[in-house]
Protein backbone atom coordinates (compact mmCIF):
# COMPACT_ATOMS: atom_id res chain seq x y z
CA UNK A 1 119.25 -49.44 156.62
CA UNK A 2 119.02 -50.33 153.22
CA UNK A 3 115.62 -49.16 151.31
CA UNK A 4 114.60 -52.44 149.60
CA UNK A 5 112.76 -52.38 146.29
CA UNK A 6 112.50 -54.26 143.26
CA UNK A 7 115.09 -52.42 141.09
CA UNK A 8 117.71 -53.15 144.26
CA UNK A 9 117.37 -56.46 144.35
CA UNK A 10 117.38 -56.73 140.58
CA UNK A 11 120.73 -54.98 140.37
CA UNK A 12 122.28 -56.71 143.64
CA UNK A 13 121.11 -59.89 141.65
CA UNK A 14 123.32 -58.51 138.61
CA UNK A 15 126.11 -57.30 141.17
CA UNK A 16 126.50 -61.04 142.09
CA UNK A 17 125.98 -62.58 139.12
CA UNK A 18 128.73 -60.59 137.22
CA UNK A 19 131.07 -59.49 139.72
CA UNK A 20 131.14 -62.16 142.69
CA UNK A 21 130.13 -64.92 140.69
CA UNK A 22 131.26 -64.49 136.93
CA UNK A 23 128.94 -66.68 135.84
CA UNK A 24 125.56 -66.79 134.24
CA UNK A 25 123.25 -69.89 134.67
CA UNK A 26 121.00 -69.72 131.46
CA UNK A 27 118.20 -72.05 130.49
CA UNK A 28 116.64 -71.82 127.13
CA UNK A 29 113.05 -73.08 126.33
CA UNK A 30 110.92 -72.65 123.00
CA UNK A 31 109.73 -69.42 124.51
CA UNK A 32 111.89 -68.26 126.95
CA UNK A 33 114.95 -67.47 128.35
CA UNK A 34 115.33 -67.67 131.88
CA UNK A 35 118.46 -66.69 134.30
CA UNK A 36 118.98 -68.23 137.58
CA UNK A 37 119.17 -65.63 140.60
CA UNK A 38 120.82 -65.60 143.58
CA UNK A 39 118.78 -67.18 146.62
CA UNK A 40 117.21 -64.82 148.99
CA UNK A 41 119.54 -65.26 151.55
CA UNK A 42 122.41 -64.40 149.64
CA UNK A 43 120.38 -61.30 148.03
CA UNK A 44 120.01 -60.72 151.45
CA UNK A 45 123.67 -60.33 153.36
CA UNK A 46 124.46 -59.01 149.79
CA UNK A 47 122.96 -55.68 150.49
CA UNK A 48 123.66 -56.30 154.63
CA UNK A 49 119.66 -56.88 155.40
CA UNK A 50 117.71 -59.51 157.30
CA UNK A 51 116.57 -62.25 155.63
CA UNK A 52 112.93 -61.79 156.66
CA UNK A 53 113.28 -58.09 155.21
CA UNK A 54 113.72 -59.62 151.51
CA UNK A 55 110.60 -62.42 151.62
CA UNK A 56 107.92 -59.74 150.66
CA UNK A 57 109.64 -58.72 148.01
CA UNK A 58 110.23 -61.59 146.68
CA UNK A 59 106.61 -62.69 146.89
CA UNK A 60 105.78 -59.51 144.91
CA UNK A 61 108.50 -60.18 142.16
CA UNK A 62 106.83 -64.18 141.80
CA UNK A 63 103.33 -62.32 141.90
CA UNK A 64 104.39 -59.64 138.84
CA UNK A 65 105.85 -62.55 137.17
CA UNK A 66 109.12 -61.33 137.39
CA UNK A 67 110.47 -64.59 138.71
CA UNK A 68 109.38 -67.99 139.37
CA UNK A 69 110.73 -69.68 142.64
CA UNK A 70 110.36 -73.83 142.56
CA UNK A 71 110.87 -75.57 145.80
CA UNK A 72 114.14 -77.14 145.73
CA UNK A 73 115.28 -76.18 142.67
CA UNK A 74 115.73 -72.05 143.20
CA UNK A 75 114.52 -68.86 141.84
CA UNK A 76 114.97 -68.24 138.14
CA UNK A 77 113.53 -65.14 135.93
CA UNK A 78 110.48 -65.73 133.71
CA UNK A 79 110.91 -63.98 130.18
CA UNK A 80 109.70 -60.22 131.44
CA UNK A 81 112.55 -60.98 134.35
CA UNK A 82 115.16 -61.81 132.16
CA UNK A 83 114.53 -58.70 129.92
CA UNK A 84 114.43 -56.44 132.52
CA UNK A 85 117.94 -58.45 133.93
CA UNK A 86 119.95 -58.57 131.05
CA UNK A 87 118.96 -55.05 129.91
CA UNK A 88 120.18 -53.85 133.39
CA UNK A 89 123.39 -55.76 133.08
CA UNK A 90 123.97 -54.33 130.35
CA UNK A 91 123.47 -50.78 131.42
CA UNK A 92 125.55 -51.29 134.27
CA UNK A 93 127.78 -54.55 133.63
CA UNK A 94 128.56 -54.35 129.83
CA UNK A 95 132.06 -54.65 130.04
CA UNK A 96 131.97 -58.07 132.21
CA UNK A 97 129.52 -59.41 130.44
CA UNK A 98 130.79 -59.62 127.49
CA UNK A 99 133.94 -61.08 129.07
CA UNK A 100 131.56 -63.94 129.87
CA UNK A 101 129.27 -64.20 126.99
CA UNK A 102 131.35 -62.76 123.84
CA UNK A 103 129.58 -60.96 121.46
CA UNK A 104 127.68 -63.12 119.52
CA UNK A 105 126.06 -64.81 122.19
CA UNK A 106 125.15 -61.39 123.94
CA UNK A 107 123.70 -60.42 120.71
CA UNK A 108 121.58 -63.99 120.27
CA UNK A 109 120.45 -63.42 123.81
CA UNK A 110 119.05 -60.03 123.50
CA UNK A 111 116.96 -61.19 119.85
CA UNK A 112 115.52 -63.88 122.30
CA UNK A 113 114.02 -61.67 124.93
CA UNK A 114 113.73 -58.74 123.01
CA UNK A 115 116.17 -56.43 123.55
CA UNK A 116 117.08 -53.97 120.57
């Protein structure tokens, strides 16, 4: 079985993302950049676990205000989850993500949360 912790489902999240989905869902406030993650249940048979086994984790990742989960709507990354998401994609995922983004976009992305 599968050893579940944050930095797993953070990279399965980026796994999907770039290289099932090939697509990023951004929204953009005055302060923030968030990313829209995969549900639980697809984060789930992703890395061939029981649904029940990702919940807690989840919980913990809303509770360190790594992401914010709205009833209805889905689970998105606050700003400190979208640094820590687009810095892993681009330690693991550079390549296809700037087949999706481009360049300048990538680059006006990381100035927004911080990444340099």
């Amino acid at each position: 079985m599968t050893t579940l912790n944050e930095d797993l489902i953070f990279r399965a999240a980026s796994d999907i993302i770039l290289e099932v989905d090939h697509r990023v869902t951004f929204s953009f406030t005055e302060r923030s950049v968030e990313i829209r993650f995969p549900t639980t249940r697809r984060l789930a048979e992703y890395l061939e676990v029981q649904h029940y086994y990702i919940l807690p984790y989840f919980a913990m990742l809303e509770e360190q205000n790594l992401i914010n989960r709205v009833e209805r709507t889905g689970i998105s990354t606050t700003g400190e989850g979208t640094r820590k998401l687009v810095q892993l994609m681009i330690e693991e995922h550079r390549e296809k993500l700037m087949e999706i983004l481009g360049l300048e976009l990538l680059d006006q992305i990381q100035r927004k949360v911080g990444i340099w």
